[in-house]
C-alpha atoms as a PDB file:
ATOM      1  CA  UNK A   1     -69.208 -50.594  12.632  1.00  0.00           C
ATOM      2  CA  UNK A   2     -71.863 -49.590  10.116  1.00  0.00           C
ATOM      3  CA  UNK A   3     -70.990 -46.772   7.948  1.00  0.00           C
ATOM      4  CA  UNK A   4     -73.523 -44.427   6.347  1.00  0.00           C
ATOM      5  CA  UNK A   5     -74.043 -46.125   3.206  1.00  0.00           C
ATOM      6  CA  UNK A   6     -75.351 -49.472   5.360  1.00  0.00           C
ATOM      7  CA  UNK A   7     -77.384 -47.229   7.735  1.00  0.00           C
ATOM      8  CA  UNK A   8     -79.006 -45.446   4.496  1.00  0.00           C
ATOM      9  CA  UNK A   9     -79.654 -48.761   2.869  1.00  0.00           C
ATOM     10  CA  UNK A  10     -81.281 -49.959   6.298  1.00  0.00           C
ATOM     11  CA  UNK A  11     -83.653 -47.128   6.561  1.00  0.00           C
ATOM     12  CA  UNK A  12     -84.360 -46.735   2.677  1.00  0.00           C
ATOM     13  CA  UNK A  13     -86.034 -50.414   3.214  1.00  0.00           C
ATOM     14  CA  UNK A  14     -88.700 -49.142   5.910  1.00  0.00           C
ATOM     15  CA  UNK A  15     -91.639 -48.207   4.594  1.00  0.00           C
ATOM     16  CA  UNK A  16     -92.798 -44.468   5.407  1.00  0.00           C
ATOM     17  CA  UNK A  17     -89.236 -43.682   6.196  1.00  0.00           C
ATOM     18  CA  UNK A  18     -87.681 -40.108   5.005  1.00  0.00           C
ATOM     19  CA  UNK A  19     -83.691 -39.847   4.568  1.00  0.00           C
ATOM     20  CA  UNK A  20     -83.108 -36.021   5.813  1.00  0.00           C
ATOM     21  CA  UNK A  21     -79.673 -34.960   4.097  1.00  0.00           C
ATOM     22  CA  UNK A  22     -77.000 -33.154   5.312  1.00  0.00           C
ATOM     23  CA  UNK A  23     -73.922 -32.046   3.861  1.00  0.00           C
ATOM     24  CA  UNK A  24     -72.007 -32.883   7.990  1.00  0.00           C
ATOM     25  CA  UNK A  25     -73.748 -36.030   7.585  1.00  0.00           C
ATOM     26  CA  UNK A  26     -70.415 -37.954   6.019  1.00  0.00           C
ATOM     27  CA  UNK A  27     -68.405 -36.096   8.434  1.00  0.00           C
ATOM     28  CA  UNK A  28     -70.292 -36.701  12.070  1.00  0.00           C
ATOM     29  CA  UNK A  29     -71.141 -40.369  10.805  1.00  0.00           C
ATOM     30  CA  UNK A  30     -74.906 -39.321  11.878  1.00  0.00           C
ATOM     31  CA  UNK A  31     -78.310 -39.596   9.932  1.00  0.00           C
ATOM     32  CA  UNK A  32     -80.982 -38.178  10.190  1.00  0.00           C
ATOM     33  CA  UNK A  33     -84.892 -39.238   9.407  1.00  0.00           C
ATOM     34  CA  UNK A  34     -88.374 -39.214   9.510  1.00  0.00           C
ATOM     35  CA  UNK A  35     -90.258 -42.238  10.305  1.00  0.00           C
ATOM     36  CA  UNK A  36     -93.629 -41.987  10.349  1.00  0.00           C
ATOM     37  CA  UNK A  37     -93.524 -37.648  10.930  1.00  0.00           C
ATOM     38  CA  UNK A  38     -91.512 -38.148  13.703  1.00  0.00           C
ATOM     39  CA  UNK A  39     -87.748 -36.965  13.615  1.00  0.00           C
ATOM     40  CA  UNK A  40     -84.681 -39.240  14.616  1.00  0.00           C
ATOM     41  CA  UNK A  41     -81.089 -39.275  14.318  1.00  0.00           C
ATOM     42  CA  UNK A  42     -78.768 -41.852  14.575  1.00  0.00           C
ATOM     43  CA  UNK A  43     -75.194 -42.165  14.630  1.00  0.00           C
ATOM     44  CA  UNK A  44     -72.839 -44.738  13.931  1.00  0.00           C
ATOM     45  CA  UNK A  45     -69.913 -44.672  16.562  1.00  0.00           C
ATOM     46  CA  UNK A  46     -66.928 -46.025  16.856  1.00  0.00           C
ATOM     47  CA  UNK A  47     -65.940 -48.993  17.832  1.00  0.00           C
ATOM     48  CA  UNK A  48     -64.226 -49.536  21.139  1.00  0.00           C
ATOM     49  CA  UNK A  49     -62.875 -52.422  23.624  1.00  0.00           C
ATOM     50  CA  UNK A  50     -66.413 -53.838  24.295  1.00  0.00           C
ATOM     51  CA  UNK A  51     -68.103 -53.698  20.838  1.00  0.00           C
ATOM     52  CA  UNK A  52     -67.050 -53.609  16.980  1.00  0.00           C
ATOM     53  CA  UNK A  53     -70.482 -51.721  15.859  1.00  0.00           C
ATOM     54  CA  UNK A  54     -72.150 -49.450  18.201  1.00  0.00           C
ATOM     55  CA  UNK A  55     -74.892 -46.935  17.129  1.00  0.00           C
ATOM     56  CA  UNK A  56     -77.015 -44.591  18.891  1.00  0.00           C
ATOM     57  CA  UNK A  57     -80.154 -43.249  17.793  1.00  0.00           C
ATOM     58  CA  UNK A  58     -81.858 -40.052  19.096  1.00  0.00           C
ATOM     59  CA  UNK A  59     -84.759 -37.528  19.208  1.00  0.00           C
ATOM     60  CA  UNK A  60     -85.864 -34.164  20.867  1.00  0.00           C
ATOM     61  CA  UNK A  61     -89.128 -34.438  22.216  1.00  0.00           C
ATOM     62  CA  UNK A  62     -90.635 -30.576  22.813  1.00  0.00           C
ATOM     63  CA  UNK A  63     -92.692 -29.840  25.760  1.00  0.00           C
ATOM     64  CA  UNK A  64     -96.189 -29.052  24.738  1.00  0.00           C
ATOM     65  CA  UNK A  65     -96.632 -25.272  25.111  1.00  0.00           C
ATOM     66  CA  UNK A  66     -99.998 -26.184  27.036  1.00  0.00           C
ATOM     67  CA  UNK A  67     -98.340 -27.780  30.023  1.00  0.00           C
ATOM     68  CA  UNK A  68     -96.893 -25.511  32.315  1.00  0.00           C
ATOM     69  CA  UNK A  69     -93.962 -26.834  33.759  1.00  0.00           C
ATOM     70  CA  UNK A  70     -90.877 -26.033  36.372  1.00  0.00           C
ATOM     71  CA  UNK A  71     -87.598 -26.598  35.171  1.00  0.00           C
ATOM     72  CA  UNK A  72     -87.602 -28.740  39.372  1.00  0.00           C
ATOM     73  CA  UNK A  73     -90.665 -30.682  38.294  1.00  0.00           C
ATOM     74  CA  UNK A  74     -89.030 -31.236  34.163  1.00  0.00           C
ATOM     75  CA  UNK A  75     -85.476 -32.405  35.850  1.00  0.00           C
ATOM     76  CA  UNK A  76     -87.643 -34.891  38.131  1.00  0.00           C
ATOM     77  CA  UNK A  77     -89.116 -36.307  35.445  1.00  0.00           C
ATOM     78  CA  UNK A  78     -86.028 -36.582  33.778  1.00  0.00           C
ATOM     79  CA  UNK A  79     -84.480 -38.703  37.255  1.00  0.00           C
ATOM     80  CA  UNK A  80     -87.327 -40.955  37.153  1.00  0.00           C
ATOM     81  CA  UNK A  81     -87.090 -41.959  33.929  1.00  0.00           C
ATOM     82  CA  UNK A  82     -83.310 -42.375  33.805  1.00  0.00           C
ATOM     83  CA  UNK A  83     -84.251 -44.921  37.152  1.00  0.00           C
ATOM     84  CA  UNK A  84     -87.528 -46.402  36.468  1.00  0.00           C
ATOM     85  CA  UNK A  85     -87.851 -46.189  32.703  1.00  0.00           C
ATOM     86  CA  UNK A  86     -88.908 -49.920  30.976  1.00  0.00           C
ATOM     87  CA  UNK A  87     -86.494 -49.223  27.852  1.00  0.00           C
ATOM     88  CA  UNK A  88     -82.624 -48.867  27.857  1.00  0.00           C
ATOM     89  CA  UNK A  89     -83.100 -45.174  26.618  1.00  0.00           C
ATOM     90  CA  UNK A  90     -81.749 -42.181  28.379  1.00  0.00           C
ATOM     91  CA  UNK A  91     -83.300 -38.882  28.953  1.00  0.00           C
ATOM     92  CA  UNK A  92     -81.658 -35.844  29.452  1.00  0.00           C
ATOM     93  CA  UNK A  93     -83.652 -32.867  30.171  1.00  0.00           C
ATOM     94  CA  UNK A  94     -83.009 -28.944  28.078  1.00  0.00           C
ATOM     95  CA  UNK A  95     -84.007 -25.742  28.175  1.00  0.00           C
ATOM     96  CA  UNK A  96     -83.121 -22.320  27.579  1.00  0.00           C
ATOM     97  CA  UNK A  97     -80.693 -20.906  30.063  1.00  0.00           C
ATOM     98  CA  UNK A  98     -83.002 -17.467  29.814  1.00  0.00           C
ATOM     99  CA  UNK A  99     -85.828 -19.304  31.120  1.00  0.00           C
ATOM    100  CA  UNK A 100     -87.895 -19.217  28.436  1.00  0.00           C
ATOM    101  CA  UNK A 101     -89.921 -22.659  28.240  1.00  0.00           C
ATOM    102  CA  UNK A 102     -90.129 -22.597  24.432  1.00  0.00           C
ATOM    103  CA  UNK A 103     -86.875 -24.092  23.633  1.00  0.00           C
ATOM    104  CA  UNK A 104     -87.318 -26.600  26.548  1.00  0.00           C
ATOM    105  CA  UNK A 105     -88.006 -30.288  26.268  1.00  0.00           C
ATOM    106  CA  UNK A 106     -86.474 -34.069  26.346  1.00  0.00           C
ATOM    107  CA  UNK A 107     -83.351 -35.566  24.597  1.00  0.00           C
ATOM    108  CA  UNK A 108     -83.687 -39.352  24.692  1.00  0.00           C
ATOM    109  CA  UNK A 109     -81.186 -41.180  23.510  1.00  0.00           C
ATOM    110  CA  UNK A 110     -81.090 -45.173  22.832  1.00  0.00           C
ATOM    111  CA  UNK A 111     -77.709 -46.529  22.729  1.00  0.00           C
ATOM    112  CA  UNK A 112     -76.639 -50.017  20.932  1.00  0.00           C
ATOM    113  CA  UNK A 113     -73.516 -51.772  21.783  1.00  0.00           C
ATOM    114  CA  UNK A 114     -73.085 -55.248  19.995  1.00  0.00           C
ATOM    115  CA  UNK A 115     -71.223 -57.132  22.890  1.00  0.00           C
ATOM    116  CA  UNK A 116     -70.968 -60.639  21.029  1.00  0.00           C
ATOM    117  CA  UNK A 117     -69.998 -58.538  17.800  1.00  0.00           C
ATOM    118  CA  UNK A 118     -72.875 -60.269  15.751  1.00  0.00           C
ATOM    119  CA  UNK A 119     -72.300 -57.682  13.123  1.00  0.00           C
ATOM    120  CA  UNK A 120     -68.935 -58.578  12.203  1.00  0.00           C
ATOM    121  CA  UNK A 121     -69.350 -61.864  11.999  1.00  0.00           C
ATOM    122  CA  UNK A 122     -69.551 -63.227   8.425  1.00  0.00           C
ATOM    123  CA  UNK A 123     -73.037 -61.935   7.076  1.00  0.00           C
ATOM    124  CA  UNK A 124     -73.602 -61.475   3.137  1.00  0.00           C
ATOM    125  CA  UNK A 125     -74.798 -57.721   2.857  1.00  0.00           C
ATOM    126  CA  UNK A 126     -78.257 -58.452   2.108  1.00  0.00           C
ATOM    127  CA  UNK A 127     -78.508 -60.042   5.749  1.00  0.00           C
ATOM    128  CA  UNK A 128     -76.509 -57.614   7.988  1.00  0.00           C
ATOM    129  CA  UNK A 129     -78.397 -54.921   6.443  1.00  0.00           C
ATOM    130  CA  UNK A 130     -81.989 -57.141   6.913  1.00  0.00           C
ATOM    131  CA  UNK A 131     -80.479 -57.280  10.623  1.00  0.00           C
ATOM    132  CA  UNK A 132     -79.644 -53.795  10.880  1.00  0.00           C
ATOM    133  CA  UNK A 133     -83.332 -52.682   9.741  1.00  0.00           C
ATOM    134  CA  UNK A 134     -85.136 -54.908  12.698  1.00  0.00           C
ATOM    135  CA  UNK A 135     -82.135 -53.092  15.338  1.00  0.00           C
ATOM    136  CA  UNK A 136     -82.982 -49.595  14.012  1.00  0.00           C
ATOM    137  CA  UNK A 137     -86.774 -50.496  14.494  1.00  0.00           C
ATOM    138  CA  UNK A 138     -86.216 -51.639  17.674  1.00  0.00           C
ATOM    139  CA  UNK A 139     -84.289 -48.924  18.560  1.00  0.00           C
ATOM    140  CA  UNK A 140     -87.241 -46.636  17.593  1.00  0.00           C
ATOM    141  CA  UNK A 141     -89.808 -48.531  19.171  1.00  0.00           C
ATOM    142  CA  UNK A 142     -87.747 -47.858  22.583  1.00  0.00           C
ATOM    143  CA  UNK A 143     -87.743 -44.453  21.819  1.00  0.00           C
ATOM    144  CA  UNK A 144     -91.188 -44.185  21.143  1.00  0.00           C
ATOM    145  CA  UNK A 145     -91.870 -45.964  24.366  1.00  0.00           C
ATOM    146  CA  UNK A 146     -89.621 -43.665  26.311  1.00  0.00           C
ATOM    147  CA  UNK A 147     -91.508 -40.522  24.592  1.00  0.00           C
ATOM    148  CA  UNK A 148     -94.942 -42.118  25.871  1.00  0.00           C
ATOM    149  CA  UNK A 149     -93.376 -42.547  29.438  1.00  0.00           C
ATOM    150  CA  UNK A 150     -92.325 -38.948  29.182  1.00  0.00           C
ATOM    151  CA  UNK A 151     -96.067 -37.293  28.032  1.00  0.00           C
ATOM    152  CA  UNK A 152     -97.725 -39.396  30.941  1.00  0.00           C
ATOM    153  CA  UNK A 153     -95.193 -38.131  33.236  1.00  0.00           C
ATOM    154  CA  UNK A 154     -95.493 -34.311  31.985  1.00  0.00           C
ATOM    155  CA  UNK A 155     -99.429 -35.179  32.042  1.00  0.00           C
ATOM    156  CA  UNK A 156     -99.904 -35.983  35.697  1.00  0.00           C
ATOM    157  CA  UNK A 157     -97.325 -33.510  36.731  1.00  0.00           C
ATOM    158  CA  UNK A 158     -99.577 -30.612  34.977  1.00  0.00           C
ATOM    159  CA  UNK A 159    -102.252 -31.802  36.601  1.00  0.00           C
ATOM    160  CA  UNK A 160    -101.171 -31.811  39.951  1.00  0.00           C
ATOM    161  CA  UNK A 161     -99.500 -28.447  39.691  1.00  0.00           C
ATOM    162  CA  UNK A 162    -102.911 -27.368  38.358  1.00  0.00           C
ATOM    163  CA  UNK A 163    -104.692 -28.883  41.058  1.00  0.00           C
ATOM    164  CA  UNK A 164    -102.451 -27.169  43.898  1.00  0.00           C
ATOM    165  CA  UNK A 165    -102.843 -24.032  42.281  1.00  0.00           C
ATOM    166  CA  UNK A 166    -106.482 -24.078  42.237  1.00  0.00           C
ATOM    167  CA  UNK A 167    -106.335 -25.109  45.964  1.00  0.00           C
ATOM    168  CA  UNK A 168    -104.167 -21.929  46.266  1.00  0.00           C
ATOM    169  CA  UNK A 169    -106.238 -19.922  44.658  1.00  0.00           C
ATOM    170  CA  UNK A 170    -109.479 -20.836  46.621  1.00  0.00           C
END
């Protein structure tokens, strides 16, 4: 398991990286960051049966207020992804329970589970935390991925509710 200090180290080595601090950081064994403007958190879980180190990283991704979307059409999306997506992320769609589409948008969250414990085998510090900066990058480059998938999915859905609206409307 990585605890906070390693994870801190790890992401005080990328460049154009931000450590956000907060005082339930120590506490929730979370993180959370800016890399490159764009928000993250990750967590460092437990270990369990499976896996010594585990860690999970995640970000919100906000529905442009532009698009108008259905909560049907945003809970599609979110099906499609969680069956077709190209990265191991999951996406979990949420909104406002008043129905207000301000608070809405995507939860995607990347999940790491180190099987073959790699991470606890014997590593000098300097290496596991060299090998825990390429995970958390690759863990954000899913992410990233899955957040593209999501804003051509949103896209084309906009556009085709647009277009049968207009066909509606003639």
């Amino acid at each position: 398991m990585f605890s906070i200090d390693e994870l801190k180290n790890a992401l005080s080595r990328m460049s154009e990286t931000e450590i956000i601090y907060d005082a339930d950081d120590e506490k929730s064994s979370r993180l959370k960051f800016r890399k490159n403007g764009e928000l993250f958190v990750i967590y460092s879980l437990p270990e369990n049966e499976l896996s010594k180190t585990n860690l999970r990283l995640s970000r919100l991704v906000k529905l442009n207020k532009n698009k108008s979307m259905s909560k049907d059409d945003c809970e599609a999306i979110e099906a499609s992804l969680n069956l077709t997506s190209s990265t191991p992320c999951k996406v979990v769609y949420v909104y406002n329970l008043n129905g207000s589409d301000l608070d809405s948008g995507f939860f995607i969250t990347n999940v790491y589970s180190d099987k073959l414990d790699f991470f606890e085998k014997d590593q000098d510090e300097k290496t596991r935390i060299s090998n825990a900066v390429i995970l958390i990058l690759g863990m954000i480059v899913e992410v990233i991925s899955c957040n593209q998938e999501i804003v051509v999915m949103v896209d084309e859905t906009a556009e085709k509710t647009a277009k049968a609206g207009e066909k509606d409307g003639e």
